[in-house]
C-alpha atoms as a PDB file:
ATOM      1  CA  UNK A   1     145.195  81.116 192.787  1.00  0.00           C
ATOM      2  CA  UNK A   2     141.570  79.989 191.936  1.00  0.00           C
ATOM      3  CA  UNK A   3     139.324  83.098 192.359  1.00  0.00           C
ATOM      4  CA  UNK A   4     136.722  81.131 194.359  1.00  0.00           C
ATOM      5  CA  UNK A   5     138.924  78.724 196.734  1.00  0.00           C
ATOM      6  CA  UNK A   6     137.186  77.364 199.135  1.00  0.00           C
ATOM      7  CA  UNK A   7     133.752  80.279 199.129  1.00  0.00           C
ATOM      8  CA  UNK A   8     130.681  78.639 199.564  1.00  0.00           C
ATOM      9  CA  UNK A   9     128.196  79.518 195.811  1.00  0.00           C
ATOM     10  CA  UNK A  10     124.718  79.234 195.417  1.00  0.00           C
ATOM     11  CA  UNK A  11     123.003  79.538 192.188  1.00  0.00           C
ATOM     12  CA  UNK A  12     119.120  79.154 191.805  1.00  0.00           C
ATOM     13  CA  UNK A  13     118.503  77.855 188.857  1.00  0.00           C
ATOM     14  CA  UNK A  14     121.631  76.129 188.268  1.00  0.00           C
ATOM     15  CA  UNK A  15     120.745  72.729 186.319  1.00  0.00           C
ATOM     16  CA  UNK A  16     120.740  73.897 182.934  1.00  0.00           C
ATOM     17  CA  UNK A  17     121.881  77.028 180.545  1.00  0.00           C
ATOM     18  CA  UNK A  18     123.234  80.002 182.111  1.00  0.00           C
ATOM     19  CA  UNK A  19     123.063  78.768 185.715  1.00  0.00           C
ATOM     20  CA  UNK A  20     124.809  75.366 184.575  1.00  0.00           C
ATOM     21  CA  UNK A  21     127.505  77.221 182.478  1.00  0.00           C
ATOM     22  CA  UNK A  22     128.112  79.145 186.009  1.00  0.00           C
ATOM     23  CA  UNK A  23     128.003  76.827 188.228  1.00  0.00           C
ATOM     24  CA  UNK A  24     130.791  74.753 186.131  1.00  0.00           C
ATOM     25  CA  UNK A  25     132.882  77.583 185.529  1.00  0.00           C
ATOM     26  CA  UNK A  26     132.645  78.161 190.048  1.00  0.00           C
ATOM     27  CA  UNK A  27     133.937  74.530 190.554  1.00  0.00           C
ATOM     28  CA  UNK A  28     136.684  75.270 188.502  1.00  0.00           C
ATOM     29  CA  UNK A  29     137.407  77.872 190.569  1.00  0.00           C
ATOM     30  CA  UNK A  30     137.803  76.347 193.879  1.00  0.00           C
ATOM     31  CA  UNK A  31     134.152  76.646 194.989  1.00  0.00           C
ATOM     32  CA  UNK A  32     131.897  74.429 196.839  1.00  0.00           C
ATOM     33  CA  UNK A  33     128.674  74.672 194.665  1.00  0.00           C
ATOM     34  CA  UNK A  34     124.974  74.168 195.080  1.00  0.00           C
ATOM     35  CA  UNK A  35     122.151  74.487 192.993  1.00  0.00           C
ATOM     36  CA  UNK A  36     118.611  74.926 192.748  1.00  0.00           C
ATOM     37  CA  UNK A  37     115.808  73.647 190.190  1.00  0.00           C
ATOM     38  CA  UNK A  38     112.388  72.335 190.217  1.00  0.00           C
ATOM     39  CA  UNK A  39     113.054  68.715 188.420  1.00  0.00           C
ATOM     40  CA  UNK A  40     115.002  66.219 190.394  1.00  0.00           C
ATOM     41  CA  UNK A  41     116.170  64.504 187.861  1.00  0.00           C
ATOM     42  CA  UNK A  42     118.225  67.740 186.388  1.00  0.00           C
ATOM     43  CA  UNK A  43     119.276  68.833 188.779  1.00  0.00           C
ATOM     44  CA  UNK A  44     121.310  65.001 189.643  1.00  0.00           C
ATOM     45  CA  UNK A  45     122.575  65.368 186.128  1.00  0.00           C
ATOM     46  CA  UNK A  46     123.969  68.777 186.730  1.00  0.00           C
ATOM     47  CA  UNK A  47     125.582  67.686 189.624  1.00  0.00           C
ATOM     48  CA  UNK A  48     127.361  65.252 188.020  1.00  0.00           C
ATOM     49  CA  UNK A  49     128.296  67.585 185.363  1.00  0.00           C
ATOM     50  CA  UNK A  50     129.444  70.136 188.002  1.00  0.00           C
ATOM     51  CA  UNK A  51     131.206  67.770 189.273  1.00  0.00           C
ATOM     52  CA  UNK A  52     133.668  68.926 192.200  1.00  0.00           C
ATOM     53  CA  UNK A  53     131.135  67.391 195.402  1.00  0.00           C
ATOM     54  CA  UNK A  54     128.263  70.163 194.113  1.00  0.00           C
ATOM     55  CA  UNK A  55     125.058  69.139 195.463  1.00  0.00           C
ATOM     56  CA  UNK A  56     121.606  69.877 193.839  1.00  0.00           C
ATOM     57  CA  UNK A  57     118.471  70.192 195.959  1.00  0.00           C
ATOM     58  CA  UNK A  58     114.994  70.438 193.925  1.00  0.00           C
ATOM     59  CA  UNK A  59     113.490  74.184 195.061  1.00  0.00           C
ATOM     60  CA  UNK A  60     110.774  76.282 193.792  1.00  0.00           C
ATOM     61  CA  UNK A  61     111.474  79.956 194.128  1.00  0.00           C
ATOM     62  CA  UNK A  62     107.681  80.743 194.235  1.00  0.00           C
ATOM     63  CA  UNK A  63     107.252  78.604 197.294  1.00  0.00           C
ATOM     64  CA  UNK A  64     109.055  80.758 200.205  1.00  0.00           C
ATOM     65  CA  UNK A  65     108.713  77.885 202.740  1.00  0.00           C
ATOM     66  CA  UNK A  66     110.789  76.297 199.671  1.00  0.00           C
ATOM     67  CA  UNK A  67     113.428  78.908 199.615  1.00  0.00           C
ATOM     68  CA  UNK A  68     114.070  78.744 203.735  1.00  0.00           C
ATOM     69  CA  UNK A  69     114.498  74.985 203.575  1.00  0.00           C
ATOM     70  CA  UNK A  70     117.099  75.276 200.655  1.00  0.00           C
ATOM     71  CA  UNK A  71     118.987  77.640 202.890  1.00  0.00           C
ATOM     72  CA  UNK A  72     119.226  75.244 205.707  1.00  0.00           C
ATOM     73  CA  UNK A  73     120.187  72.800 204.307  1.00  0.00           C
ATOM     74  CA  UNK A  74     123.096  74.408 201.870  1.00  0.00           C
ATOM     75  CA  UNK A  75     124.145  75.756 205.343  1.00  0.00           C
ATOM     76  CA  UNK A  76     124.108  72.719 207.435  1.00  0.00           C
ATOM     77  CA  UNK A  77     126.262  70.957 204.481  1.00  0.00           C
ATOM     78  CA  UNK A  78     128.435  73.314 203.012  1.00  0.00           C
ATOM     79  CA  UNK A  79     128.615  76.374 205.566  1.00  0.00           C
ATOM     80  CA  UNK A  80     127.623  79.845 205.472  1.00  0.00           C
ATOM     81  CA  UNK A  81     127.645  81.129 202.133  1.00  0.00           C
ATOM     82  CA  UNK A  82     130.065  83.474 200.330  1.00  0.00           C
ATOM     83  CA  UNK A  83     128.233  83.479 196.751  1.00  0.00           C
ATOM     84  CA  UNK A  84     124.601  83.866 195.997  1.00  0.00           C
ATOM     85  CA  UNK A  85     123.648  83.607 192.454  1.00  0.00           C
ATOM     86  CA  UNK A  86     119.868  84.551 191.934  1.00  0.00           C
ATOM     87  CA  UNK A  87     119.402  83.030 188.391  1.00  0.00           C
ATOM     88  CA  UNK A  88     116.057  81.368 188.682  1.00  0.00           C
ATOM     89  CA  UNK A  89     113.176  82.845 185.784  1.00  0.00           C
ATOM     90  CA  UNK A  90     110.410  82.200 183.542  1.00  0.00           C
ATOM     91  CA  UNK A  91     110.013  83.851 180.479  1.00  0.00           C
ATOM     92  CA  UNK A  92     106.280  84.322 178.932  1.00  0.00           C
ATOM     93  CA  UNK A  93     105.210  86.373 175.943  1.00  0.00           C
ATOM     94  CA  UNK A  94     101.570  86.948 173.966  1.00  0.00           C
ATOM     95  CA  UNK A  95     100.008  90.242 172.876  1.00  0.00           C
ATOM     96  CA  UNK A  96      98.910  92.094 175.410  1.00  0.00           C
ATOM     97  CA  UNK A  97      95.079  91.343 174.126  1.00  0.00           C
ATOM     98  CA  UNK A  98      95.464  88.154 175.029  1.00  0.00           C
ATOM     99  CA  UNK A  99      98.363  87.735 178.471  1.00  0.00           C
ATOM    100  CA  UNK A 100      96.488  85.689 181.222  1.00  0.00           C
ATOM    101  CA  UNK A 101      96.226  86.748 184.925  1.00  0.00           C
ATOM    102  CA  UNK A 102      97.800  83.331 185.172  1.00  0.00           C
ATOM    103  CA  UNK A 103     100.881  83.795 183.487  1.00  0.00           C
ATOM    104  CA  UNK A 104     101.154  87.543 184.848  1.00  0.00           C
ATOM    105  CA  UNK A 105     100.849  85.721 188.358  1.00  0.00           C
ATOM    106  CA  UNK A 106     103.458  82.875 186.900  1.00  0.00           C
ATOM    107  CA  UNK A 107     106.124  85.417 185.851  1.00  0.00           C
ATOM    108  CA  UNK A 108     105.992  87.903 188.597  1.00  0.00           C
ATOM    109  CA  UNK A 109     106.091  85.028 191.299  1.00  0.00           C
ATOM    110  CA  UNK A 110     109.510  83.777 189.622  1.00  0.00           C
ATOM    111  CA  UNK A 111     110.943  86.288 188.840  1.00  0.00           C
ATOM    112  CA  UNK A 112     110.146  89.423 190.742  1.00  0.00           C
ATOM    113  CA  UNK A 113     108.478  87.901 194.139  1.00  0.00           C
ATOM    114  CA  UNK A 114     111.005  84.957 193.964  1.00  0.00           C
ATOM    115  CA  UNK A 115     114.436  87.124 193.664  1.00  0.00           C
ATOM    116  CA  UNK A 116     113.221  89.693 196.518  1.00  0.00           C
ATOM    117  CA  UNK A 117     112.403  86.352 198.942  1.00  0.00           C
ATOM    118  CA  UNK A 118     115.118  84.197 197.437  1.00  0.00           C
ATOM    119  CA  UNK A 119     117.672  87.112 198.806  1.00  0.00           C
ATOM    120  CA  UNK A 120     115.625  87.869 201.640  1.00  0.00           C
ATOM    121  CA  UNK A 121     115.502  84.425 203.222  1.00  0.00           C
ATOM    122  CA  UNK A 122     119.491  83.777 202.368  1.00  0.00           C
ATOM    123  CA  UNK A 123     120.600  86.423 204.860  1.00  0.00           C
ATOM    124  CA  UNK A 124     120.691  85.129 207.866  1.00  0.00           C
ATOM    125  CA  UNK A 125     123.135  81.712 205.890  1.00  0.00           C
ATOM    126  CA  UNK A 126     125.134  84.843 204.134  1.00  0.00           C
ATOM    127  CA  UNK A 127     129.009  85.574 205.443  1.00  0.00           C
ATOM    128  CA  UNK A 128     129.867  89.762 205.679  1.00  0.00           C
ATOM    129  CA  UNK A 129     131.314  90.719 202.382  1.00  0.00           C
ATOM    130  CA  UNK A 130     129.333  88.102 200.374  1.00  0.00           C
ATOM    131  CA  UNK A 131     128.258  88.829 196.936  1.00  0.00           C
ATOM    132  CA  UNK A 132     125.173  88.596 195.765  1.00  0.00           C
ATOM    133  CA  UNK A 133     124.061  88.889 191.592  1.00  0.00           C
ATOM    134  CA  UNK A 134     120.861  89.281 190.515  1.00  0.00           C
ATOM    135  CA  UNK A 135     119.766  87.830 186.986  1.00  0.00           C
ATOM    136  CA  UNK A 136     118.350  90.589 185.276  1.00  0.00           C
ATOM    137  CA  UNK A 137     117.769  90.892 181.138  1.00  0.00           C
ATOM    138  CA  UNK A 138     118.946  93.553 178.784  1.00  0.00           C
ATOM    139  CA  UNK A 139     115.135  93.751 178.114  1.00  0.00           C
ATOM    140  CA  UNK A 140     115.223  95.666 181.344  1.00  0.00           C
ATOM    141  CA  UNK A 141     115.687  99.258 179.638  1.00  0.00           C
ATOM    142  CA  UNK A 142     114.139  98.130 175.892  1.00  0.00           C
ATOM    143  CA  UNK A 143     110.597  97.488 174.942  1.00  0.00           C
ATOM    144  CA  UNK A 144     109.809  94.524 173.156  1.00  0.00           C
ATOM    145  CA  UNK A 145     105.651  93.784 171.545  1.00  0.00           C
ATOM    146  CA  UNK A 146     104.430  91.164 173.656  1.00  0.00           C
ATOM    147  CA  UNK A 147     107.224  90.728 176.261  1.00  0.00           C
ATOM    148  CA  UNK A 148     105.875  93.347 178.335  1.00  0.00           C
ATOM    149  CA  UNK A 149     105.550  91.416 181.967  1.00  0.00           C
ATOM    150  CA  UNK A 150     108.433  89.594 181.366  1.00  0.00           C
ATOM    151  CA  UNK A 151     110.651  92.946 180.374  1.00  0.00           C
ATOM    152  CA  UNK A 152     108.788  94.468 183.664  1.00  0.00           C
ATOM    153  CA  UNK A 153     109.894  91.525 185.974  1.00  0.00           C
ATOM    154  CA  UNK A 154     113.749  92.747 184.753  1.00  0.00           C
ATOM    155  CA  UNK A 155     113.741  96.089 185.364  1.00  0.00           C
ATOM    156  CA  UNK A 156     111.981  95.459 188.686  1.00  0.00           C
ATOM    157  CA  UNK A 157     115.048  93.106 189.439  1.00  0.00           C
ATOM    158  CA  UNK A 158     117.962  95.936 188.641  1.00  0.00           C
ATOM    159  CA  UNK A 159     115.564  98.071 190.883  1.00  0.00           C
ATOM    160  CA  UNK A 160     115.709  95.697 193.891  1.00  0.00           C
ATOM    161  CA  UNK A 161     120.061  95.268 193.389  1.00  0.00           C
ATOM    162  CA  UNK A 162     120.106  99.349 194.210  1.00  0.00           C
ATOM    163  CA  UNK A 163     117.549  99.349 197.390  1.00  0.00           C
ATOM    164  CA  UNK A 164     119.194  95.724 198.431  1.00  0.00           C
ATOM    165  CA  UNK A 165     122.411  97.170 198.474  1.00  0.00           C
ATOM    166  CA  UNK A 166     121.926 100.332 200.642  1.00  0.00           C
ATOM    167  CA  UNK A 167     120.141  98.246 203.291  1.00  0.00           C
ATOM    168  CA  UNK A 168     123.084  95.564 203.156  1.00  0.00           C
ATOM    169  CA  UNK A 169     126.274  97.756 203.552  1.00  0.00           C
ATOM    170  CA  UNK A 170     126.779  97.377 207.132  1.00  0.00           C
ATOM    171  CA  UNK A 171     127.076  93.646 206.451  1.00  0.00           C
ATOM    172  CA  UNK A 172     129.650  94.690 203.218  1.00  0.00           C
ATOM    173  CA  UNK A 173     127.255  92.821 201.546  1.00  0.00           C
ATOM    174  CA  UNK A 174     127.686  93.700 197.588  1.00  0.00           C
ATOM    175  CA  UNK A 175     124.598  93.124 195.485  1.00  0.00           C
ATOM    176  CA  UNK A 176     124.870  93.879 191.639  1.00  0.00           C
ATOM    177  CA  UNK A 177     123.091  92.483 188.149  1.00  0.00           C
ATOM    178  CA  UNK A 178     124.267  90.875 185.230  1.00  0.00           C
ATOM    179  CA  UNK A 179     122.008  91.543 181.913  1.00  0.00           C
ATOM    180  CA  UNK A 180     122.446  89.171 179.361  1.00  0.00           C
ATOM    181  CA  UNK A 181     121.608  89.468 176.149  1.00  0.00           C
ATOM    182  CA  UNK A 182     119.960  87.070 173.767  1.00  0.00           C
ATOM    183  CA  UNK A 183     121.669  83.552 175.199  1.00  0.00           C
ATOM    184  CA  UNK A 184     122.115  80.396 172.819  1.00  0.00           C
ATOM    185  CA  UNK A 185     120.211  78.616 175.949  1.00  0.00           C
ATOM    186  CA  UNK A 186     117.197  75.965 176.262  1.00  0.00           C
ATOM    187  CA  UNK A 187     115.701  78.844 177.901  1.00  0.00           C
ATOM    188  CA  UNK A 188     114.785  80.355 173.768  1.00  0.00           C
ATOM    189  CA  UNK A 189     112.665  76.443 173.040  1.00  0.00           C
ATOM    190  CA  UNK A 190     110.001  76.782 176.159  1.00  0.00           C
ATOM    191  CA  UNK A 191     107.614  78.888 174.444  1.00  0.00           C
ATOM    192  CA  UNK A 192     107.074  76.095 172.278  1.00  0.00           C
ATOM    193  CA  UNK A 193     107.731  75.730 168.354  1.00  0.00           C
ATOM    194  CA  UNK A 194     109.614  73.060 165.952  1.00  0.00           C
ATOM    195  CA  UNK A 195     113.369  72.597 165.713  1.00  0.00           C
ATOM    196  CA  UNK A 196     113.075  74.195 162.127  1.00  0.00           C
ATOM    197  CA  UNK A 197     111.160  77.005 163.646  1.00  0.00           C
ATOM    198  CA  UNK A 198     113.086  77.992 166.728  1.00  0.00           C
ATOM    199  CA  UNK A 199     116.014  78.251 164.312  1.00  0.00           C
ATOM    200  CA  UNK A 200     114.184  80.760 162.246  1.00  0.00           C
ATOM    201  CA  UNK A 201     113.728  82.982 165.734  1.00  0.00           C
ATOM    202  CA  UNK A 202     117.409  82.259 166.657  1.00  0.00           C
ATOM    203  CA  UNK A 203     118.710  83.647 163.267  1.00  0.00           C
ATOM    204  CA  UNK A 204     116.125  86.601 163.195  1.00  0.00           C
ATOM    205  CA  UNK A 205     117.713  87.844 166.581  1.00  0.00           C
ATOM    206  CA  UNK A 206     121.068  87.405 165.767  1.00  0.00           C
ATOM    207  CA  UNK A 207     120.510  89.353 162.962  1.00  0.00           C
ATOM    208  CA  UNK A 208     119.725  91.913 165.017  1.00  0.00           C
ATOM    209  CA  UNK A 209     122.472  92.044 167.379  1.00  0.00           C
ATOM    210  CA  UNK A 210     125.455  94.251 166.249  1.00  0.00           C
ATOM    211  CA  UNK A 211     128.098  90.853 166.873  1.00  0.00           C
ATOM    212  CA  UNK A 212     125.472  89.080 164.363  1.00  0.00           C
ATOM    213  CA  UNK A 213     125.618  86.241 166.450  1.00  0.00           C
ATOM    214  CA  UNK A 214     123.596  84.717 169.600  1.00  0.00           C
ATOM    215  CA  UNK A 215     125.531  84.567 173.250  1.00  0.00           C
ATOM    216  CA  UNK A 216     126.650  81.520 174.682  1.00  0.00           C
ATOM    217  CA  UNK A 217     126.403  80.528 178.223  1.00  0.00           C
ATOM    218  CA  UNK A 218     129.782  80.185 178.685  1.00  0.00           C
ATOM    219  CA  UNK A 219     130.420  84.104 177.738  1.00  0.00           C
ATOM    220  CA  UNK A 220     127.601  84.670 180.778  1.00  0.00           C
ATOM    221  CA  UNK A 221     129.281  82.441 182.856  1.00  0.00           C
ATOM    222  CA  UNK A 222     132.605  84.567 182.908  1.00  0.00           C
ATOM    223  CA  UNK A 223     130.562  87.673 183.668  1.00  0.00           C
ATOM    224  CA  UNK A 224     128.921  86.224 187.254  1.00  0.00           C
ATOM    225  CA  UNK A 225     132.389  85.172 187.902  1.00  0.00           C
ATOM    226  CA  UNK A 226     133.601  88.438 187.995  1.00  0.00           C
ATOM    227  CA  UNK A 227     130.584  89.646 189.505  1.00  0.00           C
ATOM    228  CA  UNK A 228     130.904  87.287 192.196  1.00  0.00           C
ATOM    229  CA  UNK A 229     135.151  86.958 192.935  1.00  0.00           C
ATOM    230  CA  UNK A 230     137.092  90.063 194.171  1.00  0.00           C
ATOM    231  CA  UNK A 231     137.910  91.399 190.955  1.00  0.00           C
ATOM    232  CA  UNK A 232     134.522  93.402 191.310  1.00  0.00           C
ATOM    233  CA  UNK A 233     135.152  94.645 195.339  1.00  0.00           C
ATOM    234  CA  UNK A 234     134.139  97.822 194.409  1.00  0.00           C
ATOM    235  CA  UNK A 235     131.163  97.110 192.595  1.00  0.00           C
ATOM    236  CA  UNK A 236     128.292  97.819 194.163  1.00  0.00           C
ATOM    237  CA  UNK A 237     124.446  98.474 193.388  1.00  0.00           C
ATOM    238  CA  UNK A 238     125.422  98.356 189.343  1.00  0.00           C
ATOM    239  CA  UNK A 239     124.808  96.337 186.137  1.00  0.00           C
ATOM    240  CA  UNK A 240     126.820  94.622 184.076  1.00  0.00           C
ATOM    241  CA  UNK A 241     125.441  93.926 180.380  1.00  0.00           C
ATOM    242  CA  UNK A 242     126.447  91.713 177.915  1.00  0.00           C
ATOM    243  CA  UNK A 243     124.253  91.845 175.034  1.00  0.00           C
ATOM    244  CA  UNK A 244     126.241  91.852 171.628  1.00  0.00           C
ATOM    245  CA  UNK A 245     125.988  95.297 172.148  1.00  0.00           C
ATOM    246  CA  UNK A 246     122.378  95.858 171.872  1.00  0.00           C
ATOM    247  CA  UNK A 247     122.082  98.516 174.275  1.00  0.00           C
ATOM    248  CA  UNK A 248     124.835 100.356 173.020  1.00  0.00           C
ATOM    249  CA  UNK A 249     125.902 100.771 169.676  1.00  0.00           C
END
């Protein structure tokens, strides 16, 4: 038996990376996906990719009007939900001499302002016993020069999947975090830099993950799956982190 037959997933920032390696791996499963992005023309390739009659609707999590609409119309087409999947972020680093109100205002609107409203605005479209996961960073608990907001935004996240999950336990509403590590991922290009150079940063941070190697998305994917099916029922309010063993060893 599939371990997502017929549940209803939604995963913000599903058309590429981590959310796309998800939201694949949920098809498979039996769901009935949709995802969320801010460029159209993505999100209609992710679809495709998906596969399995997922649908892609063009949202941005800072925008709450945004995030209701989403919900209404994931609802009206699919059906109540069973899965959330709160992937959407921004990363942005620079010394802290020089980080801009702007892209402290950027980053916290994504990623800390956008998860709390992003969950807040899905309940009323949420089934009892749905599971909600929260996209949270192994930067959460380690400080890193000149990713301080963005390590912030993290740890704020795994903050909100404790509090969230007290207030939703009459609903058996579970709400936990998965922590990736560093993630072979698009996401590790948007800071800008050459092919050649963006290498050189992926090899310097494998080097210093005990594995010796980078993530893949595929590896994440497995880890909201389990997150998200039965297999975790008695999960609840805790993080799951798969780093390479960063955190650990």
């Amino acid at each position: 038996m599939k371990k997502l037959e017929n549940k209803v997933a939604v995963i913000t920032g599903g058309n590429s990376g981590i959310g796309l390696a998800t939201a694949v791996l949920f098809a498979q499963q039996g769901a009935k996906v949709a995802i969320t992005g801010r460029n159209q023309a993505t999100l209609k390739s992710a679809a495709e990719t998906i596969g399995q009659g997922a649908i892609g609707i063009v949202s941005d999590v800072s925008d709450l009007n945004s995030i209701t609409a989403v919900f209404e119309e994931i609802s009206a087409k699919l059906g109540k939900i069973d899965v959330l999947v709160v992937n959407a972020g921004v990363s942005s680093a620079a010394p802290l001499a020089d980080f801009t109100e702007e892209q402290f205002d950027n980053i916290s609107d994504i990623n800390f302002k956008g998860v709390f409203f992003t969950v807040q605005r899905a309940l009323p479209y949420l089934n009892d016993g749905a599971s909600i996961v929260l996209t949270s960073s192994a930067m959460n608990e380690v400080g890193y020069g000149t990713y301080a907001a963005y390590s912030a935004t993290k740890a704020a996240v795994r903050s909100l999947a404790r509090s969230f999950s007290q207030e939703l336990l009459e609903r058996q509403i579970r709400v936990n975090v998965l922590s990736p590590g560093a993630i072979d991922t698009p996401f590790l290009g948007r800071n800008g830099g050459s092919k050649e150079e963006i290498e050189g940063v992926k090899g310097y941070i494998a080097s210093t993950i005990p594995l010796k190697r980078l993530g893949t998305s595929e590896e994440i994917a497995e880890g909201f799956l389990y997150l998200a099916s039965d297999a975790s029922k008695y999960m609840v309010g805790s993080e799951l982190v798969l780093d390479g063993g960063v955190k650990t060893l």
